[in-house]
N, C-alpha and C. Protein backbone atom coordinates (compact mmCIF):
# COMPACT_ATOMS: atom_id res chain seq x y z
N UNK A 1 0.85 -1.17 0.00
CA UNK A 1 0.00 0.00 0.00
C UNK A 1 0.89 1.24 0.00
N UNK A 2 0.64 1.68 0.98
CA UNK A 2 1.62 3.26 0.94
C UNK A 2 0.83 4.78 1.14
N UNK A 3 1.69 5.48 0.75
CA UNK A 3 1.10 7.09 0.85
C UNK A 3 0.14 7.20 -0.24
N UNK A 4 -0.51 8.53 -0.14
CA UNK A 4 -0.88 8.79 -1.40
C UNK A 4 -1.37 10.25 -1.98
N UNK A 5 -0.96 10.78 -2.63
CA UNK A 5 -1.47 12.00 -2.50
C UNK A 5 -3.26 12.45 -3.56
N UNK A 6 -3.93 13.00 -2.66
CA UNK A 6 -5.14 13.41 -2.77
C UNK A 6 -5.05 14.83 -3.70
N UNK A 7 -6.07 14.81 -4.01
CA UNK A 7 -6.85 15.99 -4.34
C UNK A 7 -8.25 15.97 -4.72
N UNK A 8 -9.12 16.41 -3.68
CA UNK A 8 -10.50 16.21 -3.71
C UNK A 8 -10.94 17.66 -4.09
N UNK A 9 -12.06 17.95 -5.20
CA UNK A 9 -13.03 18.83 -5.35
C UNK A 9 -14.56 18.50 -5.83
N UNK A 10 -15.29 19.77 -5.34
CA UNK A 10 -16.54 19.96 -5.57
C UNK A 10 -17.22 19.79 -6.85
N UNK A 11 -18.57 19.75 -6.81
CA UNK A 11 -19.13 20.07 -8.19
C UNK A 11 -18.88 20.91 -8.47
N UNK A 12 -18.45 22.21 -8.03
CA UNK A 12 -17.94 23.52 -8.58
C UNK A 12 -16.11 24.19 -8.63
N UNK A 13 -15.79 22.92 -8.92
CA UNK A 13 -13.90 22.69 -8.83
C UNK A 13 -13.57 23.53 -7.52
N UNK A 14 -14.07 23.78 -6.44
CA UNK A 14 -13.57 24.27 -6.05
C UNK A 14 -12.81 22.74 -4.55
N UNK A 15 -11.52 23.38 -4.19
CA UNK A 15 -10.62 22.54 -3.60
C UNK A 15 -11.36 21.88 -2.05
N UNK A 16 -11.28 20.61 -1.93
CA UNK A 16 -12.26 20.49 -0.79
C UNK A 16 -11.24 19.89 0.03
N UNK A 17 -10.25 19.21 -0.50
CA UNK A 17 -9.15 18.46 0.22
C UNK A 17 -7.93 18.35 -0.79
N UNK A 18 -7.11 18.79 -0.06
CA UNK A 18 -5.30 18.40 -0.92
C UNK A 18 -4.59 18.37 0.04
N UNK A 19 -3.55 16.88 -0.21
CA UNK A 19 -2.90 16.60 0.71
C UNK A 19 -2.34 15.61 0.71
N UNK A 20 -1.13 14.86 1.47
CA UNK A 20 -0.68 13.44 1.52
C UNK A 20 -1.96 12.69 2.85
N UNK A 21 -2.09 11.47 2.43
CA UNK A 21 -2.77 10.61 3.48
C UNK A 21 -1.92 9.51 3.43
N UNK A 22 -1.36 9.72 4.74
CA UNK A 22 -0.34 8.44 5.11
C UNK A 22 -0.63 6.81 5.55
N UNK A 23 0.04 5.89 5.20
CA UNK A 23 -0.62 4.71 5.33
C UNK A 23 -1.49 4.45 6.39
N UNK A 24 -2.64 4.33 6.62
CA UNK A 24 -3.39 3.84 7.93
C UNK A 24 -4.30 5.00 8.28
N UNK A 25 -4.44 6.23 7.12
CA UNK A 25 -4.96 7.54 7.96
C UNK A 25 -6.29 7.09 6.83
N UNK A 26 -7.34 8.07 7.41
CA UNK A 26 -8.51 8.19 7.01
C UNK A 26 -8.75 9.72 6.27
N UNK A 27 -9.64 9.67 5.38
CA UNK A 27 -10.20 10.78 4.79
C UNK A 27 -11.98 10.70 5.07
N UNK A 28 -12.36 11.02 5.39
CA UNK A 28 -13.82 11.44 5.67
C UNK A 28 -14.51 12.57 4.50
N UNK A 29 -15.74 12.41 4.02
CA UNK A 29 -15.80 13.61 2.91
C UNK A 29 -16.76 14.21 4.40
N UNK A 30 -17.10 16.06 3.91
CA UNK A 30 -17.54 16.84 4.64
C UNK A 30 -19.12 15.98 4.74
N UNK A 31 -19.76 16.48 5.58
CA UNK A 31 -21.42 16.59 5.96
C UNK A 31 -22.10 17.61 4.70
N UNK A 32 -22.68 16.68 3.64
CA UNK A 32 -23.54 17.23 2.92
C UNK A 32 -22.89 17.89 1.80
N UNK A 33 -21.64 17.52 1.23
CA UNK A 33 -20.49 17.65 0.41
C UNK A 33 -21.19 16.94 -0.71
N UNK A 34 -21.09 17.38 -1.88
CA UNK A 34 -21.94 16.97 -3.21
C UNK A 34 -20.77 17.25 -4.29
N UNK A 35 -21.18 16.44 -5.56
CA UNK A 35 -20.39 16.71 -7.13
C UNK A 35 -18.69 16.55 -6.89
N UNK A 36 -18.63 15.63 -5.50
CA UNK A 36 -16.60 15.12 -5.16
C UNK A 36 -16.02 14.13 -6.25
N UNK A 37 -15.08 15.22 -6.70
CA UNK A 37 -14.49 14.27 -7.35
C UNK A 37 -12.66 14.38 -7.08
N UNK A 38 -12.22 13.33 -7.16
CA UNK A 38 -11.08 12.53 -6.84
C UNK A 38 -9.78 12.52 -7.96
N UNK A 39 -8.32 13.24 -7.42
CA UNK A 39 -7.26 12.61 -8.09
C UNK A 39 -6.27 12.25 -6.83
N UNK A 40 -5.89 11.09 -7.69
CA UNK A 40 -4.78 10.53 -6.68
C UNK A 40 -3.74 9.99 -7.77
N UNK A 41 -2.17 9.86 -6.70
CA UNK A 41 -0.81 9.78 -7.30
C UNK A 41 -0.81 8.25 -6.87
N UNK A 42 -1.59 7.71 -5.79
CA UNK A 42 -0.94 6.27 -5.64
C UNK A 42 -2.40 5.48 -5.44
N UNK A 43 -3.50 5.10 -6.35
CA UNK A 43 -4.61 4.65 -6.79
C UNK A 43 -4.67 3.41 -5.57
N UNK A 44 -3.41 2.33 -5.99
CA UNK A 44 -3.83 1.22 -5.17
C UNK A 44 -3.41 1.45 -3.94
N UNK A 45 -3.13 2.10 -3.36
CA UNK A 45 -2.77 2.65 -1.70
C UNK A 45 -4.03 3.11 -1.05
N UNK A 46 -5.26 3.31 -2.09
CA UNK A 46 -6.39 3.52 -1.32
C UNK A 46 -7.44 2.55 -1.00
N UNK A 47 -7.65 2.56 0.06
CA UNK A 47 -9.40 1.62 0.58
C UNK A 47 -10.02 2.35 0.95
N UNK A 48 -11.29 2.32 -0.15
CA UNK A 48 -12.73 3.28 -0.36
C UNK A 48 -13.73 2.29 -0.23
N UNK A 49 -14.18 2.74 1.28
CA UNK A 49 -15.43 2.24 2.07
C UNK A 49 -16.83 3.06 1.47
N UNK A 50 -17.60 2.25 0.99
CA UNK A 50 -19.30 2.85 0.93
C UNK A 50 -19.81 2.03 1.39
N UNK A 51 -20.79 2.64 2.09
CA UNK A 51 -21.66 2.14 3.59
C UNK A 51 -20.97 0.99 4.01
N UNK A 52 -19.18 1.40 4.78
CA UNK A 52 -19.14 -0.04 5.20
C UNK A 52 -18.56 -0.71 4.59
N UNK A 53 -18.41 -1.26 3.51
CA UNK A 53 -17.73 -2.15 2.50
C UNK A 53 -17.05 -1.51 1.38
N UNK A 54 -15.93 -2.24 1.51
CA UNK A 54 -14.58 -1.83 0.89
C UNK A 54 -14.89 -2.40 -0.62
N UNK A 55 -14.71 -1.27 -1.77
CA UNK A 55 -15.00 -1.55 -3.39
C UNK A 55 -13.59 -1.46 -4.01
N UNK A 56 -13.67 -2.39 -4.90
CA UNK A 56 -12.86 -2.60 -5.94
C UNK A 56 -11.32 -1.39 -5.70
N UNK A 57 -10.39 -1.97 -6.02
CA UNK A 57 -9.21 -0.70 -5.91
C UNK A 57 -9.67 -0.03 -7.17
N UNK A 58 -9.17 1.60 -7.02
CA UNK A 58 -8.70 2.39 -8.40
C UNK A 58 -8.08 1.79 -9.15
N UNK A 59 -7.20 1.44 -9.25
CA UNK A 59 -5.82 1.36 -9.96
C UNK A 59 -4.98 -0.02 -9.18
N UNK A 60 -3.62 0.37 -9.59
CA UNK A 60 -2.88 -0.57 -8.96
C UNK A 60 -1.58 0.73 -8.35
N UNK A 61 -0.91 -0.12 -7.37
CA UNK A 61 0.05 0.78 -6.94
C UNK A 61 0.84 1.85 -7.73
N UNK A 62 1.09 3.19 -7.40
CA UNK A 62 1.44 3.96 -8.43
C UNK A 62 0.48 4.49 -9.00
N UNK A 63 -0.48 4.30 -9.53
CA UNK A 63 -1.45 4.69 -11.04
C UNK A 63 -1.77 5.86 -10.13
N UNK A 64 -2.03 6.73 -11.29
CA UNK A 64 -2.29 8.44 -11.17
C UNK A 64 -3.88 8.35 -12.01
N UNK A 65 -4.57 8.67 -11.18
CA UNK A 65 -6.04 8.63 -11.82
C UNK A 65 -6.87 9.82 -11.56
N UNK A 66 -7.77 9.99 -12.27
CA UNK A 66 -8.57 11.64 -12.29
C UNK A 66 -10.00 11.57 -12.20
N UNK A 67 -10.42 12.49 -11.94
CA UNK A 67 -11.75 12.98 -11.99
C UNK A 67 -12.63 11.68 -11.88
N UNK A 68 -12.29 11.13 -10.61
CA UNK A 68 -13.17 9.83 -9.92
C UNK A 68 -14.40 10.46 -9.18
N UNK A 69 -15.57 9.91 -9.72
CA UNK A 69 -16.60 10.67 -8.78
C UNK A 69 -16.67 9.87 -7.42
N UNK A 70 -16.88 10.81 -6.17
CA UNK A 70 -17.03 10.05 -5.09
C UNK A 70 -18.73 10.08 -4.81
N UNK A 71 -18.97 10.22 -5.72
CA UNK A 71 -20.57 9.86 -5.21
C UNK A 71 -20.37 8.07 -5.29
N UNK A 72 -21.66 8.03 -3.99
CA UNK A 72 -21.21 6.35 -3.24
C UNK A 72 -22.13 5.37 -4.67
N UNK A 73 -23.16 6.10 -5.13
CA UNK A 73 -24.53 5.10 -5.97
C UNK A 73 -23.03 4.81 -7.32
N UNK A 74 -22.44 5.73 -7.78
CA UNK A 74 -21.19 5.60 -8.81
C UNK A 74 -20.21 4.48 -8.45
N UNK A 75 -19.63 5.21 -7.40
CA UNK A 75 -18.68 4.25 -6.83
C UNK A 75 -19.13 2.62 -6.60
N UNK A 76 -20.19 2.37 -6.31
CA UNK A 76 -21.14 1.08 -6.37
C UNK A 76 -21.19 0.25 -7.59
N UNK A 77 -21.59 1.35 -8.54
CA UNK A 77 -21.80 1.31 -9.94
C UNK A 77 -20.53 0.08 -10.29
N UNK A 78 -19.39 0.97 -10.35
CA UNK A 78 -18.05 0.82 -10.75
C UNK A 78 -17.58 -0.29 -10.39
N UNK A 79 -17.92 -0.97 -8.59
CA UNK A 79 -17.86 -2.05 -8.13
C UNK A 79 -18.39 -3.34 -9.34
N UNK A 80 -19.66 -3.29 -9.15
CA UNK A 80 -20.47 -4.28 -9.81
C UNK A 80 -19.85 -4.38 -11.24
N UNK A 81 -19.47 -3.10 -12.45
CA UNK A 81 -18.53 -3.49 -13.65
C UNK A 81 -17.55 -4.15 -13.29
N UNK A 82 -16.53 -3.36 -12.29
CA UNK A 82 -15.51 -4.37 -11.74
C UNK A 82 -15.40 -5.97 -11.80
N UNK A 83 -16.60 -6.82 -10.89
CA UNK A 83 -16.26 -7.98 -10.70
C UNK A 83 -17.42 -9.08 -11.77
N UNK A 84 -17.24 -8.34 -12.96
CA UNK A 84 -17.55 -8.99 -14.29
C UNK A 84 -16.80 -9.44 -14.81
């Protein structure tokens, strides 16, 4: 796994989170935070919980990936293509 560096924004690009998240730390999105979307420098270093259960990795270690929506019904979505 490892570090990874973030950059979370709004439906309206504006910056909601940038930052390193170090192995074992958590990111929480805000209370009532809408249109999040996601880049990260180290894809498979992340575990993304919706309601609870851990979905499919981004990427694999390393991979630089963009404009991931963090809406959870998407992220779900993405799961279920995943394990086809």
């Amino acid at each position: 796994m490892g570090d990874a560096w973030l950059y979370i924004v709004d439906a309206m690009d504006r910056e909601v989170w940038n930052g390193v998240l170090r192995r074992g730390e958590r990111w929480t999105p805000p209370s009532g935070a809408t249109g999040l979307r996601l880049m990260t420098s180290n894809a498979g270093a992340l575990r993304i919980l919706v309601d609870g259960k851990e979905i499919e990795s981004l990427g694999k270690s390393g991979d630089v990936v963009r404009d991931i929506s963090l809406n959870p019904d998407r992220l779900k979505k993405r799961e279920k293509l995943a394990m086809r």
